[in-house]
N, C-alpha and C. Protein backbone atom coordinates (compact mmCIF):
# COMPACT_ATOMS: atom_id res chain seq x y z
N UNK A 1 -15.67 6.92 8.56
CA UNK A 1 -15.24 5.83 7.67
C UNK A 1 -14.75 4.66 8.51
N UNK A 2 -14.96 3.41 7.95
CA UNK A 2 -14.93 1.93 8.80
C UNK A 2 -13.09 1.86 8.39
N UNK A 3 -12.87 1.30 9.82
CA UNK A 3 -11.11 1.46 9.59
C UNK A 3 -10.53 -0.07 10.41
N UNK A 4 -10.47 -0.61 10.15
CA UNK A 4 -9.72 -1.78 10.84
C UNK A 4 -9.01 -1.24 11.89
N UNK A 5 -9.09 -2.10 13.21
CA UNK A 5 -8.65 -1.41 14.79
C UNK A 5 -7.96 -2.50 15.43
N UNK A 6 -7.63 -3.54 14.90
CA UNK A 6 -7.19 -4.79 15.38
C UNK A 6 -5.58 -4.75 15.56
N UNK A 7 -5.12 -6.10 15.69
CA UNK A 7 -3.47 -6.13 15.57
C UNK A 7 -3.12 -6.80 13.80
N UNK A 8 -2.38 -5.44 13.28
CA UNK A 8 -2.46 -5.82 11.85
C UNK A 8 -1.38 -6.85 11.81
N UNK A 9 -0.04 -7.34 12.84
CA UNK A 9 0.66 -8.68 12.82
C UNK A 9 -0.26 -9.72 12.47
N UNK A 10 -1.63 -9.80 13.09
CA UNK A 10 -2.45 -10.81 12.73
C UNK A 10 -2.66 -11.43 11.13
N UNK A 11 -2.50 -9.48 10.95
CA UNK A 11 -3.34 -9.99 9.77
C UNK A 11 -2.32 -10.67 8.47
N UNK A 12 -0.97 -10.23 8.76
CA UNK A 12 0.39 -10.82 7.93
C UNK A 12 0.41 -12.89 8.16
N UNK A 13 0.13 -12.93 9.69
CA UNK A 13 0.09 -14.35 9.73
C UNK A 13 -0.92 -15.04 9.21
N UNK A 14 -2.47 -14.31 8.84
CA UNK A 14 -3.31 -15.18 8.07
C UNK A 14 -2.63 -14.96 6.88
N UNK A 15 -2.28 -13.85 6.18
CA UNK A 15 -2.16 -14.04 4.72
C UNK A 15 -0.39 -15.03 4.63
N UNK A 16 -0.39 -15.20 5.65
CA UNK A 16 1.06 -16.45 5.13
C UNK A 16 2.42 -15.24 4.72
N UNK A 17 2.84 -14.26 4.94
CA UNK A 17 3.15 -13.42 3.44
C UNK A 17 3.53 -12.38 4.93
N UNK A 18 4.75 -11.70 4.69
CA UNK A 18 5.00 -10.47 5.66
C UNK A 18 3.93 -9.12 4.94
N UNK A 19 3.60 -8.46 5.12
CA UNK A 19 2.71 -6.88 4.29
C UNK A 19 3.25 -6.14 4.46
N UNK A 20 4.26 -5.70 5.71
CA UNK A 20 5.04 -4.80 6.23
C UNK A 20 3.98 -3.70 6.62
N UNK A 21 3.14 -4.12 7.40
CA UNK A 21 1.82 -3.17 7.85
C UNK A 21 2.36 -1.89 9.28
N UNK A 22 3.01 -2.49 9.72
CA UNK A 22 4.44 -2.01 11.04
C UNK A 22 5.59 -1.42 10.91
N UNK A 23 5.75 -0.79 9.27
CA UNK A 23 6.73 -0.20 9.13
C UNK A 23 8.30 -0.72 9.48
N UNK A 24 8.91 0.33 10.42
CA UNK A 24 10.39 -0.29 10.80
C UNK A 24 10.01 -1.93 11.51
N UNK A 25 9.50 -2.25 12.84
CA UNK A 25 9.30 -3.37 13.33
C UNK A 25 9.10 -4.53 12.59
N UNK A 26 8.76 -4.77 11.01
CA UNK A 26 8.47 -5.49 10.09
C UNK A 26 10.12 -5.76 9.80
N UNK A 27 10.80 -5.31 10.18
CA UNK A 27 12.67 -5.41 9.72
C UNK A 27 13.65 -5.90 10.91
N UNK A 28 12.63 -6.40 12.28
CA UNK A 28 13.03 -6.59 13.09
C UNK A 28 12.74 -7.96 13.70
N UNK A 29 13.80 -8.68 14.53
CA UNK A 29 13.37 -9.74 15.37
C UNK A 29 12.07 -9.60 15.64
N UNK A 30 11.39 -8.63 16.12
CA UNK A 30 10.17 -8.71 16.45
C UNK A 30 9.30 -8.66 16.05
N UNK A 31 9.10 -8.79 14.91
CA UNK A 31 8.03 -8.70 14.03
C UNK A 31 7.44 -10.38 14.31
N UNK A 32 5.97 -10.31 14.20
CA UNK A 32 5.38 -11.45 14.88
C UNK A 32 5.34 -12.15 13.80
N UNK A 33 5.64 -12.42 12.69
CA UNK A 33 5.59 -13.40 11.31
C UNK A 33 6.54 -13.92 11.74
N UNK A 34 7.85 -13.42 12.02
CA UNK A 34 9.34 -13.88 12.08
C UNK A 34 8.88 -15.14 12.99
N UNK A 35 8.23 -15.03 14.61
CA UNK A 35 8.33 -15.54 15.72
C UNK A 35 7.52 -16.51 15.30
N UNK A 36 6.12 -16.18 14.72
CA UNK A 36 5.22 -17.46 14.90
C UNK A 36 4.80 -17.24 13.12
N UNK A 37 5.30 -18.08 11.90
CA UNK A 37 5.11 -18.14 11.00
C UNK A 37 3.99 -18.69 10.64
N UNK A 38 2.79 -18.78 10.92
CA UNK A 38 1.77 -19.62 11.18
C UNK A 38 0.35 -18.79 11.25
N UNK A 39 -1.01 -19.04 10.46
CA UNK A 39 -2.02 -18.60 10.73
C UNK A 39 -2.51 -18.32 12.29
N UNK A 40 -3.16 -17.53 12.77
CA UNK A 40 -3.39 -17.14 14.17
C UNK A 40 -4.35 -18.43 14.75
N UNK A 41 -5.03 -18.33 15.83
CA UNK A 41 -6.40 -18.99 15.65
C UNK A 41 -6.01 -20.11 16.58
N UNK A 42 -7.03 -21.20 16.98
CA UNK A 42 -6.75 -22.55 17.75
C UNK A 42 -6.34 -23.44 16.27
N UNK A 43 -6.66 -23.25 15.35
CA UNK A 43 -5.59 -24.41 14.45
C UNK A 43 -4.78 -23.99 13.31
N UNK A 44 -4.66 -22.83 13.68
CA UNK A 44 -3.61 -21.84 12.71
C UNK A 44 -2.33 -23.16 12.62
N UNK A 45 -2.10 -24.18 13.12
CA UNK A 45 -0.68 -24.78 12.84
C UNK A 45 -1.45 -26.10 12.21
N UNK A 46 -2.54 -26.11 12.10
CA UNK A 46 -2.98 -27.55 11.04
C UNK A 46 -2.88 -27.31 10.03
N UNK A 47 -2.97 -28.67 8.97
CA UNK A 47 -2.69 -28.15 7.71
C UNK A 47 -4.10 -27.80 6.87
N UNK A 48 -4.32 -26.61 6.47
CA UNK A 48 -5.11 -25.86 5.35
C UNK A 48 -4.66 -26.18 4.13
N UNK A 49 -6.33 -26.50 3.57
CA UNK A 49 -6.48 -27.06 1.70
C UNK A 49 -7.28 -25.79 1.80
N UNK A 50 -7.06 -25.34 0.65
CA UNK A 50 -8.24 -23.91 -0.27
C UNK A 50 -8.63 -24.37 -1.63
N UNK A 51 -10.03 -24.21 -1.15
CA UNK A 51 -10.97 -24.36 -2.61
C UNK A 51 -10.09 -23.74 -3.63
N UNK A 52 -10.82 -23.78 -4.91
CA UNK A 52 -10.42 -22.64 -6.09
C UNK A 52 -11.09 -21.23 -5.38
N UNK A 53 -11.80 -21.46 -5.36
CA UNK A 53 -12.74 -20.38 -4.66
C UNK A 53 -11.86 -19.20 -3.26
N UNK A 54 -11.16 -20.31 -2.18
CA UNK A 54 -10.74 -19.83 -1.12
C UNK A 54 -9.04 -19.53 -1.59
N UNK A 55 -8.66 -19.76 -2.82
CA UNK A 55 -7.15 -19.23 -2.88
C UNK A 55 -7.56 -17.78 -3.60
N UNK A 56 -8.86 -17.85 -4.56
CA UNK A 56 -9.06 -16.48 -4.70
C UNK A 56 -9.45 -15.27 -3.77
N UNK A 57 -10.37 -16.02 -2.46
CA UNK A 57 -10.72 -15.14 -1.73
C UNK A 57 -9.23 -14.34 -0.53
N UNK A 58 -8.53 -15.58 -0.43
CA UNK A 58 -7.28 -14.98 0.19
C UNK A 58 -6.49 -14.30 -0.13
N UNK A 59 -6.57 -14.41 -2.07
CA UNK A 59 -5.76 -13.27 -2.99
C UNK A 59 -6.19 -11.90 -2.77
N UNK A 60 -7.46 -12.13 -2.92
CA UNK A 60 -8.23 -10.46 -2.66
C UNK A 60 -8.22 -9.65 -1.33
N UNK A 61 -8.67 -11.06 -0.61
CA UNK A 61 -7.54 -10.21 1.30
C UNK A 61 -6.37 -9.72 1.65
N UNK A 62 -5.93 -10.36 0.74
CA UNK A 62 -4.15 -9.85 0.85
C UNK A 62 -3.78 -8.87 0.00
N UNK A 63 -4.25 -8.29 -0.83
CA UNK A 63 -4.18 -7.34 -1.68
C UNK A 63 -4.55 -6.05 -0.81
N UNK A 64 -6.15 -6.25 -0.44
CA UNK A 64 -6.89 -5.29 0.24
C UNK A 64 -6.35 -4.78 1.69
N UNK A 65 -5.67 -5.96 2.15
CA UNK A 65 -4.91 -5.78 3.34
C UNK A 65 -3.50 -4.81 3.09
N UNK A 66 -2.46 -5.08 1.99
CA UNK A 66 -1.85 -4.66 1.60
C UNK A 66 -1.70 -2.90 1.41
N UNK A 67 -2.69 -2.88 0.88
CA UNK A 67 -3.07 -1.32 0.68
C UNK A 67 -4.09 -0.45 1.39
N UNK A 68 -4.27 -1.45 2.31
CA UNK A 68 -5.13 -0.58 3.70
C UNK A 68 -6.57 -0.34 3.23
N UNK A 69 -7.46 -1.56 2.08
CA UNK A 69 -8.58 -0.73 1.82
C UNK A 69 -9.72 -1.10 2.43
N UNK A 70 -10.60 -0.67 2.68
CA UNK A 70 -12.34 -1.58 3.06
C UNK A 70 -12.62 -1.98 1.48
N UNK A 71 -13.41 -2.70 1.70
CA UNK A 71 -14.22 -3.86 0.62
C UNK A 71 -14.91 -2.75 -0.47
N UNK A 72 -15.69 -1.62 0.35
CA UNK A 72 -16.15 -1.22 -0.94
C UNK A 72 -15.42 -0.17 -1.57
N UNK A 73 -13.86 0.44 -1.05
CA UNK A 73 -13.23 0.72 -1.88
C UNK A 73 -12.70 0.39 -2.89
N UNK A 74 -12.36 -1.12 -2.64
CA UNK A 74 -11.26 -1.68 -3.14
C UNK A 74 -12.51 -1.89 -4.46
N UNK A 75 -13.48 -2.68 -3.99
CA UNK A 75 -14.46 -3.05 -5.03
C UNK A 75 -14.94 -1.69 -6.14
N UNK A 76 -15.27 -0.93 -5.85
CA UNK A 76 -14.86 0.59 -6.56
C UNK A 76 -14.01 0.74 -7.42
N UNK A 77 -12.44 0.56 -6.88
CA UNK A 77 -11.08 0.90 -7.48
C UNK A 77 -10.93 -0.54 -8.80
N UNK A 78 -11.67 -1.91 -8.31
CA UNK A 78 -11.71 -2.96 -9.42
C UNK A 78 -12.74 -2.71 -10.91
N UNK A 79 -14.08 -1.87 -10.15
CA UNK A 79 -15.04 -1.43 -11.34
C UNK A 79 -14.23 -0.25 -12.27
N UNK A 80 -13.43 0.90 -11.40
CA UNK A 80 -12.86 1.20 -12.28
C UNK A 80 -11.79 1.27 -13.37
N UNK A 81 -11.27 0.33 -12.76
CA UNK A 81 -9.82 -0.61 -13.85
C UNK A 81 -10.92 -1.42 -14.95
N UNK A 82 -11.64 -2.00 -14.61
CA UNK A 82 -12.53 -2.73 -15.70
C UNK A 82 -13.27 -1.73 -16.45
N UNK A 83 -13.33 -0.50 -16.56
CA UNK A 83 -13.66 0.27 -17.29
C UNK A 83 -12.56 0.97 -18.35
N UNK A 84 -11.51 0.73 -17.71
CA UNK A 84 -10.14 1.16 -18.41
C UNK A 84 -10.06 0.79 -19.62
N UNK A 85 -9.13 1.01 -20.63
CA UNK A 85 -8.75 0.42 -22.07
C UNK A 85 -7.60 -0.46 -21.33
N UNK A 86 -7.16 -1.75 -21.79
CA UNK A 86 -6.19 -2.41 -21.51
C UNK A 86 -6.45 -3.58 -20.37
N UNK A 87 -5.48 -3.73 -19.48
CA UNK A 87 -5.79 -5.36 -18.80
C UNK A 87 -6.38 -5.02 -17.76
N UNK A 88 -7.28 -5.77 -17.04
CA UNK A 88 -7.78 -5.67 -16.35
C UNK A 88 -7.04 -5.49 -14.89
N UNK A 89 -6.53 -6.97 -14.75
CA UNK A 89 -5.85 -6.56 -13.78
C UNK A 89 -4.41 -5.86 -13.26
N UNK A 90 -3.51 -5.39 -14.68
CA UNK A 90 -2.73 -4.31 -14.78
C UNK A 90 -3.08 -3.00 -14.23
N UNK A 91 -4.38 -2.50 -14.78
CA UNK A 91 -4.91 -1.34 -14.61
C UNK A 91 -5.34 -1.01 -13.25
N UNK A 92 -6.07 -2.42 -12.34
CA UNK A 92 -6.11 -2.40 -11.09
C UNK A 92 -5.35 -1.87 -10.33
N UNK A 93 -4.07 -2.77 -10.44
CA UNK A 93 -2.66 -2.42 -9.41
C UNK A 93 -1.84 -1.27 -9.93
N UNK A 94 -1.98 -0.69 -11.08
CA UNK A 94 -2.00 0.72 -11.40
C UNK A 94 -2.94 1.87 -10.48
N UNK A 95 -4.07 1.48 -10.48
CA UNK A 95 -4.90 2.64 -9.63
C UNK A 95 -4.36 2.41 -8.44
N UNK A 96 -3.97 1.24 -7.69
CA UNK A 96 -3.76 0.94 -6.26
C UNK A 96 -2.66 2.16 -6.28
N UNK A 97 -1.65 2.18 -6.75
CA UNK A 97 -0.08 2.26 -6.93
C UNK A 97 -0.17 3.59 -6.42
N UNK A 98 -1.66 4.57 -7.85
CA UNK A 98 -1.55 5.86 -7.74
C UNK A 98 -2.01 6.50 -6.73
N UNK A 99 -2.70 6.06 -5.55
CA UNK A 99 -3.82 6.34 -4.55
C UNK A 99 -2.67 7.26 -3.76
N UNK A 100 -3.19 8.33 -3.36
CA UNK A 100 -1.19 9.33 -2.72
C UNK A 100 -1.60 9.04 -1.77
N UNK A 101 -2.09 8.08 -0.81
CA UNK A 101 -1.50 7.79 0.17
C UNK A 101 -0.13 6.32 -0.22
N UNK A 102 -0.42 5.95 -0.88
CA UNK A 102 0.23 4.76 -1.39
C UNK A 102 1.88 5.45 -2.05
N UNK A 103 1.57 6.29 -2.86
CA UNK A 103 2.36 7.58 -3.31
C UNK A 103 3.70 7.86 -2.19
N UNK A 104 2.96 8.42 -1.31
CA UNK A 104 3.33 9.09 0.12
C UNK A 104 3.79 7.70 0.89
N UNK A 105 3.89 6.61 0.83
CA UNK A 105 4.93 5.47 1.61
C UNK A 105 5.60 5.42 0.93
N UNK A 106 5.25 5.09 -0.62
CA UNK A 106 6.76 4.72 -1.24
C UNK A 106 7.95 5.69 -1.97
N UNK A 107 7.30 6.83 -1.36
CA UNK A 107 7.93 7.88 -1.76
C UNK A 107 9.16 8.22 -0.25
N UNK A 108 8.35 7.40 0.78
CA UNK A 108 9.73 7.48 1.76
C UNK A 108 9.01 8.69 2.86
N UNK A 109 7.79 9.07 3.09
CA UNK A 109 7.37 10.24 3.61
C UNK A 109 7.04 9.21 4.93
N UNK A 110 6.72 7.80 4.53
CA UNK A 110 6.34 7.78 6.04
C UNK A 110 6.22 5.96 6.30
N UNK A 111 6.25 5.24 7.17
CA UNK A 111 7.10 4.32 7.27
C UNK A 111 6.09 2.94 6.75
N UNK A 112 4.51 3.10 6.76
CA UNK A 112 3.85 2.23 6.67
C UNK A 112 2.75 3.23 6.11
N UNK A 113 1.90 2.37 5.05
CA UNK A 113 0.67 3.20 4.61
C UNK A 113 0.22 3.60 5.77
N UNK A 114 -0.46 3.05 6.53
CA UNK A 114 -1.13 3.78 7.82
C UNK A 114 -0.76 4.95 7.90
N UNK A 115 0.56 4.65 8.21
CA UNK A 115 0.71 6.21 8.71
C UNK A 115 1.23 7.17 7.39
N UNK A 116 1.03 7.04 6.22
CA UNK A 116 1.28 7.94 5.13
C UNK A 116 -0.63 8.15 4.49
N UNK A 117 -1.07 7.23 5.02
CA UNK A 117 -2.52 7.68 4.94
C UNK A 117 -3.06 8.77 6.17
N UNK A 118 -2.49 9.06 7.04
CA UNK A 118 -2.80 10.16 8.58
C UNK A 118 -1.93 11.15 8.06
N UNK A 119 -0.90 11.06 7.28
CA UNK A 119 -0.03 12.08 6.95
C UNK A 119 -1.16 12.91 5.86
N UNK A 120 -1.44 12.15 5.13
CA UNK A 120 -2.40 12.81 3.82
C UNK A 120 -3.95 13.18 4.51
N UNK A 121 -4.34 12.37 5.66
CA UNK A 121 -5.56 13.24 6.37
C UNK A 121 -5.36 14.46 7.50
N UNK A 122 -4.49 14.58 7.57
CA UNK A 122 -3.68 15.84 8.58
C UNK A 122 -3.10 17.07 7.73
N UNK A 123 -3.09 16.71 6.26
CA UNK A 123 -2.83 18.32 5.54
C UNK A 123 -1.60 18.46 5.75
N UNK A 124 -0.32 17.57 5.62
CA UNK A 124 1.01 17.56 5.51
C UNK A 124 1.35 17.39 3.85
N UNK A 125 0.30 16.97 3.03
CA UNK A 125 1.17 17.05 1.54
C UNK A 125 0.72 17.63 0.65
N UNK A 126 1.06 18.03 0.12
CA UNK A 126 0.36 19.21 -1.25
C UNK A 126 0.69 18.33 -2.57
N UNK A 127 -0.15 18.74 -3.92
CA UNK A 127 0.36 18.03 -4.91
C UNK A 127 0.24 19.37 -5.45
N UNK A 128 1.73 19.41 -6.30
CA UNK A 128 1.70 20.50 -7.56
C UNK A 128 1.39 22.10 -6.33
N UNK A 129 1.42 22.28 -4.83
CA UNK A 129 1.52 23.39 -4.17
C UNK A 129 0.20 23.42 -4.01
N UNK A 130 -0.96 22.65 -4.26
CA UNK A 130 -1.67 22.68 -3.25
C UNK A 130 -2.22 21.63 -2.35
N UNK A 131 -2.82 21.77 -1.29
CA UNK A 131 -3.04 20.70 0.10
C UNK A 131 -4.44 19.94 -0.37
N UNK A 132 -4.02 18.49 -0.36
CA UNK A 132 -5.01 17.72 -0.84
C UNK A 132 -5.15 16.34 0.88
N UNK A 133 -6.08 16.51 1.00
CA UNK A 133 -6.15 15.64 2.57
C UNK A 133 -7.14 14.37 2.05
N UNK A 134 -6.81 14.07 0.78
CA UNK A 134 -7.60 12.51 0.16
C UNK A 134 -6.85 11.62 0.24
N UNK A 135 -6.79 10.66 0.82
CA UNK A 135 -6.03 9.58 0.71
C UNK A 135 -5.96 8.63 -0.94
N UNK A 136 -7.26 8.68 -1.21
CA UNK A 136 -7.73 7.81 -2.46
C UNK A 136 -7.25 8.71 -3.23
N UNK A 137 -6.78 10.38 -3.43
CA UNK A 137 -6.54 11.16 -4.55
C UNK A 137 -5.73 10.33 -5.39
N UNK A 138 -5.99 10.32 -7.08
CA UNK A 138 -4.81 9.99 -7.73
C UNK A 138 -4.15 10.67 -8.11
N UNK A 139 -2.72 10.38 -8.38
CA UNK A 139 -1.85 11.39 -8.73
C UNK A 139 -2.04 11.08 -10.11
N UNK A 140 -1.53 11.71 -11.32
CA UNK A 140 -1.15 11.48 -12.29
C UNK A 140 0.40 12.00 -13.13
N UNK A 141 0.89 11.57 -14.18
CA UNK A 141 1.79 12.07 -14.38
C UNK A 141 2.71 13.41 -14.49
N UNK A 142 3.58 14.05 -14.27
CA UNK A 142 4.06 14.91 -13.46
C UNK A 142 3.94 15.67 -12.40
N UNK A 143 2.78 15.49 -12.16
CA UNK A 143 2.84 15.79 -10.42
C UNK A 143 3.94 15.97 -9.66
N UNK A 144 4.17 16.49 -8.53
CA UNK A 144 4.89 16.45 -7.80
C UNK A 144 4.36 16.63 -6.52
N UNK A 145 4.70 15.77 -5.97
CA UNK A 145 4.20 15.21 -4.30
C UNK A 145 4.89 15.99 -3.56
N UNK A 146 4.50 16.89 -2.26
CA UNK A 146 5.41 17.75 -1.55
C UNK A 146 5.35 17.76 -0.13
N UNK A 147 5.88 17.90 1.08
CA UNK A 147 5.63 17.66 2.47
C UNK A 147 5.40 19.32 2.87
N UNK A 148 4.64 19.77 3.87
CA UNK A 148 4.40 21.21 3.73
C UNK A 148 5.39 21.66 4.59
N UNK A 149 6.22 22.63 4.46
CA UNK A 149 7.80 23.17 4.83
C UNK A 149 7.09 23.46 6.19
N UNK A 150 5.98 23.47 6.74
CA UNK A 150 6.14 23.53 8.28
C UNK A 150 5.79 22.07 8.86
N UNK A 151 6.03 20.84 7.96
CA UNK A 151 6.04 19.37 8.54
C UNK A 151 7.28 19.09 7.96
N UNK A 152 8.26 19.43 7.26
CA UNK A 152 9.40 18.93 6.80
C UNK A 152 10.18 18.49 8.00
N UNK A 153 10.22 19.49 8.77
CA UNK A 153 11.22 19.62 10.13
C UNK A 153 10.50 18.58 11.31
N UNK A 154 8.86 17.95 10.75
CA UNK A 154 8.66 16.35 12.28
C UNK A 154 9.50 15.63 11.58
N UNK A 155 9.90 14.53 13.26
CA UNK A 155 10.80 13.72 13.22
C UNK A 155 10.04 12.78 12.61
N UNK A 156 9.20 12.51 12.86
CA UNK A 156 8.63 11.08 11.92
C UNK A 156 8.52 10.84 10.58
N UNK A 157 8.37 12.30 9.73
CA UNK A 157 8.86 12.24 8.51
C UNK A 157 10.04 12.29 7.87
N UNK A 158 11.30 13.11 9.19
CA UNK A 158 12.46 12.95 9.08
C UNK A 158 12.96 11.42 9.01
N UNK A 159 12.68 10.77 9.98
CA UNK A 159 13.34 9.26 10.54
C UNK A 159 12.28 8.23 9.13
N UNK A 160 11.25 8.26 8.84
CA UNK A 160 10.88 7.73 7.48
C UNK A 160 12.06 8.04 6.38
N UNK A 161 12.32 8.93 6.55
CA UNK A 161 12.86 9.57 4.95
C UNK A 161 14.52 9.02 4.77
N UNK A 162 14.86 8.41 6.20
CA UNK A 162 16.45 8.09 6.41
C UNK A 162 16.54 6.67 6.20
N UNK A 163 15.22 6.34 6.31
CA UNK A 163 14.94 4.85 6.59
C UNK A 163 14.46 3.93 4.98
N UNK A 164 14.74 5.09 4.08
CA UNK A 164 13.60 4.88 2.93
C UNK A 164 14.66 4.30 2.43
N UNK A 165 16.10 3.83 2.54
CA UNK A 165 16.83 3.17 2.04
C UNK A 165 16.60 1.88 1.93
N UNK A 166 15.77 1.01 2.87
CA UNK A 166 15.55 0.35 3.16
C UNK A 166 14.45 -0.90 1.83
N UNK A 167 13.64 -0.12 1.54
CA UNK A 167 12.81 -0.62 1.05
C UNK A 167 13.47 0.50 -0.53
N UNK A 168 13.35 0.13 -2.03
CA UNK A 168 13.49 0.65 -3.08
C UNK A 168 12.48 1.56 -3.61
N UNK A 169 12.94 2.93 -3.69
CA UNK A 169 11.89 3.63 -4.47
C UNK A 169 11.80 3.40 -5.63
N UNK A 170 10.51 3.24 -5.90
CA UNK A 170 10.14 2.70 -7.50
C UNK A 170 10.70 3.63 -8.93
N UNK A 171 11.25 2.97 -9.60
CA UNK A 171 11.37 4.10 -10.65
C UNK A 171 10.46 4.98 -11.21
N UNK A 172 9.29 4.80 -11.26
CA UNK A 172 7.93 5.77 -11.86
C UNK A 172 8.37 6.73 -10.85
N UNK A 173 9.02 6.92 -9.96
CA UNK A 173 8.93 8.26 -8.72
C UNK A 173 10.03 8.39 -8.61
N UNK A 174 10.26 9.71 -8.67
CA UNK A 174 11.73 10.64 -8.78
C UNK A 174 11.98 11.65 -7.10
N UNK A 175 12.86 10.81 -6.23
CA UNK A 175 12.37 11.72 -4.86
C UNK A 175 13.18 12.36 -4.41
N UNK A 176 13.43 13.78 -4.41
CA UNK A 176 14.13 14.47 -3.77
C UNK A 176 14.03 14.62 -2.16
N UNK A 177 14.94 13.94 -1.31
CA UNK A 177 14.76 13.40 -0.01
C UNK A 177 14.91 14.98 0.77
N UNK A 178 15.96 15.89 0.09
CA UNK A 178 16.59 17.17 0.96
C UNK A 178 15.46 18.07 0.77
N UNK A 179 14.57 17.96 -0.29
CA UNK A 179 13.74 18.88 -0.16
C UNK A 179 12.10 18.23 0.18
N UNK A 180 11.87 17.32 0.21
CA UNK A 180 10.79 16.18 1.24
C UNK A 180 9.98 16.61 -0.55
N UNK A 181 10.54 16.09 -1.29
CA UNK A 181 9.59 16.41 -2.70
C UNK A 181 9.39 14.60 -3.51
N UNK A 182 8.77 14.53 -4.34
CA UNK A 182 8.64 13.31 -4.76
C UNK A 182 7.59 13.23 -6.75
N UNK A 183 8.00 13.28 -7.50
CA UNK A 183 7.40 13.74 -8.58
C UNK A 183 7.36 12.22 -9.41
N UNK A 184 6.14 12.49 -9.88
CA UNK A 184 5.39 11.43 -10.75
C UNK A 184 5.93 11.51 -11.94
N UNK A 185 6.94 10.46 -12.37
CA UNK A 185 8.03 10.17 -13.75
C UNK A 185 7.16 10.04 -14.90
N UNK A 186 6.42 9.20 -14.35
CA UNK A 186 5.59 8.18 -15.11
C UNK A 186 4.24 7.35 -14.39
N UNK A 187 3.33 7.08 -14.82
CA UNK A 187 2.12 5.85 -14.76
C UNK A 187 2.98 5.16 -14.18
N UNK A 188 2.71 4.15 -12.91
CA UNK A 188 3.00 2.97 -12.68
C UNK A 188 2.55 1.77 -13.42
N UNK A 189 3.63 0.76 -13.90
CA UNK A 189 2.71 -0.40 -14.66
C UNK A 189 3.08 -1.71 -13.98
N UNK A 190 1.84 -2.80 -14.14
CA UNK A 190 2.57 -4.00 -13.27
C UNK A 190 3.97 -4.45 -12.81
N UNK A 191 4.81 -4.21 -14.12
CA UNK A 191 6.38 -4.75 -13.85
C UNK A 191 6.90 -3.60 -12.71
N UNK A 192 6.39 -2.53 -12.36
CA UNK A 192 7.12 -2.15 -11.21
C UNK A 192 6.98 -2.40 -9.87
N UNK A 193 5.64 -3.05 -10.17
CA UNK A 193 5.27 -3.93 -8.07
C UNK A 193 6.21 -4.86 -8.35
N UNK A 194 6.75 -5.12 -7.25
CA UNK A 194 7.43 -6.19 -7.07
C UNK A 194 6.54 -6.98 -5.76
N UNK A 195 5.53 -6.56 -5.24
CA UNK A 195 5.65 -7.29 -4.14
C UNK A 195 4.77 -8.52 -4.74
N UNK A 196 4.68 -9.62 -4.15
CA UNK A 196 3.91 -11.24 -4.65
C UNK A 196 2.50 -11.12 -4.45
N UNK A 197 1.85 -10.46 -5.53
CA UNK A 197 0.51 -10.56 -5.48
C UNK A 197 -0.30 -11.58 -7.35
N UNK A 198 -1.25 -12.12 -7.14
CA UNK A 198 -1.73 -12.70 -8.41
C UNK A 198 -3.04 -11.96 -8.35
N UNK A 199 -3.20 -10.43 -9.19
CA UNK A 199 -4.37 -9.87 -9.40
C UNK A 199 -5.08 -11.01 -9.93
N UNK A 200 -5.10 -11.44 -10.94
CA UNK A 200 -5.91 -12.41 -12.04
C UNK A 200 -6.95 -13.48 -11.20
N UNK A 201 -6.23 -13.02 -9.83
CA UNK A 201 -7.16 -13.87 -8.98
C UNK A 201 -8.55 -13.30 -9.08
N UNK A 202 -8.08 -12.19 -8.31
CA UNK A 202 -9.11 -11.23 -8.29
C UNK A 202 -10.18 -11.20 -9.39
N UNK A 203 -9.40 -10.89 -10.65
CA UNK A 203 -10.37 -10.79 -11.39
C UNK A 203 -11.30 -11.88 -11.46
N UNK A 204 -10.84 -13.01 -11.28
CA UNK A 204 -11.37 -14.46 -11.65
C UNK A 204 -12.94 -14.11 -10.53
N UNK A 205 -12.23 -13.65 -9.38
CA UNK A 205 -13.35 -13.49 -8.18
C UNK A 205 -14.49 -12.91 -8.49
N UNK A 206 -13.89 -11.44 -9.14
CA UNK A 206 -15.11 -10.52 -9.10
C UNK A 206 -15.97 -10.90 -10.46
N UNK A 207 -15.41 -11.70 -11.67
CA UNK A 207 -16.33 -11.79 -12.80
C UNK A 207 -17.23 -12.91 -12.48
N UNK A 208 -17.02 -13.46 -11.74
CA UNK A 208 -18.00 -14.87 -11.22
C UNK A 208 -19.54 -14.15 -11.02
């Protein structure tokens, strides 16, 4: 599978917007948005106009960037929200939400999707007691997300799980930190992203 191999700081300074792709370092002086707030590139510091066209295409990069996807996932995960009953682009950032690797960061298992997506391809989480190594799996309601009691005790899921104060676990997810458990309350619905995204872009993109 095609995986982006680059420096993902880059990719926070094109989208204008921190992603927190770096986990802890995204909370630090050093995070490269902080230092150079500015598109990368020889004229990353001139000033940029965007078509109608190019504020949608940057919406959909930053989304896709956001949640770690390639193009024809993400394009996949949009055909199937448009098949949904209800809004289009509600239903989108609903499927994003449910993807357990997505699950598995904001549940506090691990500090950046990246690495809660290697957690879920390495056979560290079970749903409902058994081992699911899909990143794209969706969870659905009551589930319960679990770390396998012989990964409870790595430090990297330990030092994620201390750190999860940091960032707010969503209310749709109920997480028991002492026992590395995390259970599906509820469906995620738009009003619980908080982070600054305009799906409607998207949609605008893909119905063209």
């Amino acid at each position: 599978m095609a995986r982006y191999c680059g420096s993902v700081c880059r990719l926070c300074r094109r989208e204008n917007q921190k992603l927190f792709l770096k986990g802890d370092r995204c909370y630090t002086e050093k995070c490269a948005f902080e230092r150079r707030g500015y598109p990368p590139g020889q004229h990353g510091q001139g000033r940029i106009k965007f078509s109608e066209y190019g504020l949608q295409l940057r919406e959909k990069q930053k989304i896709k960037r956001i949640y770690g996807l390639q193009e024809t996932q993400f394009r996949n995960t949009f055909e199937n929200a448009e098949n949904m009953k209800g809004v289009t682009g509600s239903n989108f950032i609903s499927l994003l939400e449910r993807r357990l690797d997505n699950v598995a960061y904001r549940s506090g298992f691990a500090n950046s999707r990246n690495e809660a997506r290697q957690l879920v391809r390495h056979g560290h989480l079970t749903i409902n007691g058994k081992r699911v190594n899909i990143p794209s799996f969706l969870v659905k309601k009551g589930d319960v997300v679990e770390v396998t009691k012989t990964s409870q005790e790595v430090a990297r899921i330990r030092g994620a799980l201390e750190a999860v104060k940091r960032r707010e676990v969503p209310q749709w997810l109920e997480l028991d930190a002492a026992q590395c458990t995390s259970r599906i309350r509820d469906l995620p619905s738009r009003e619980d992203v908080t982070a600054p995204m305009e799906e409607r872009l998207v949609v605008e993109l893909y119905s063209k």
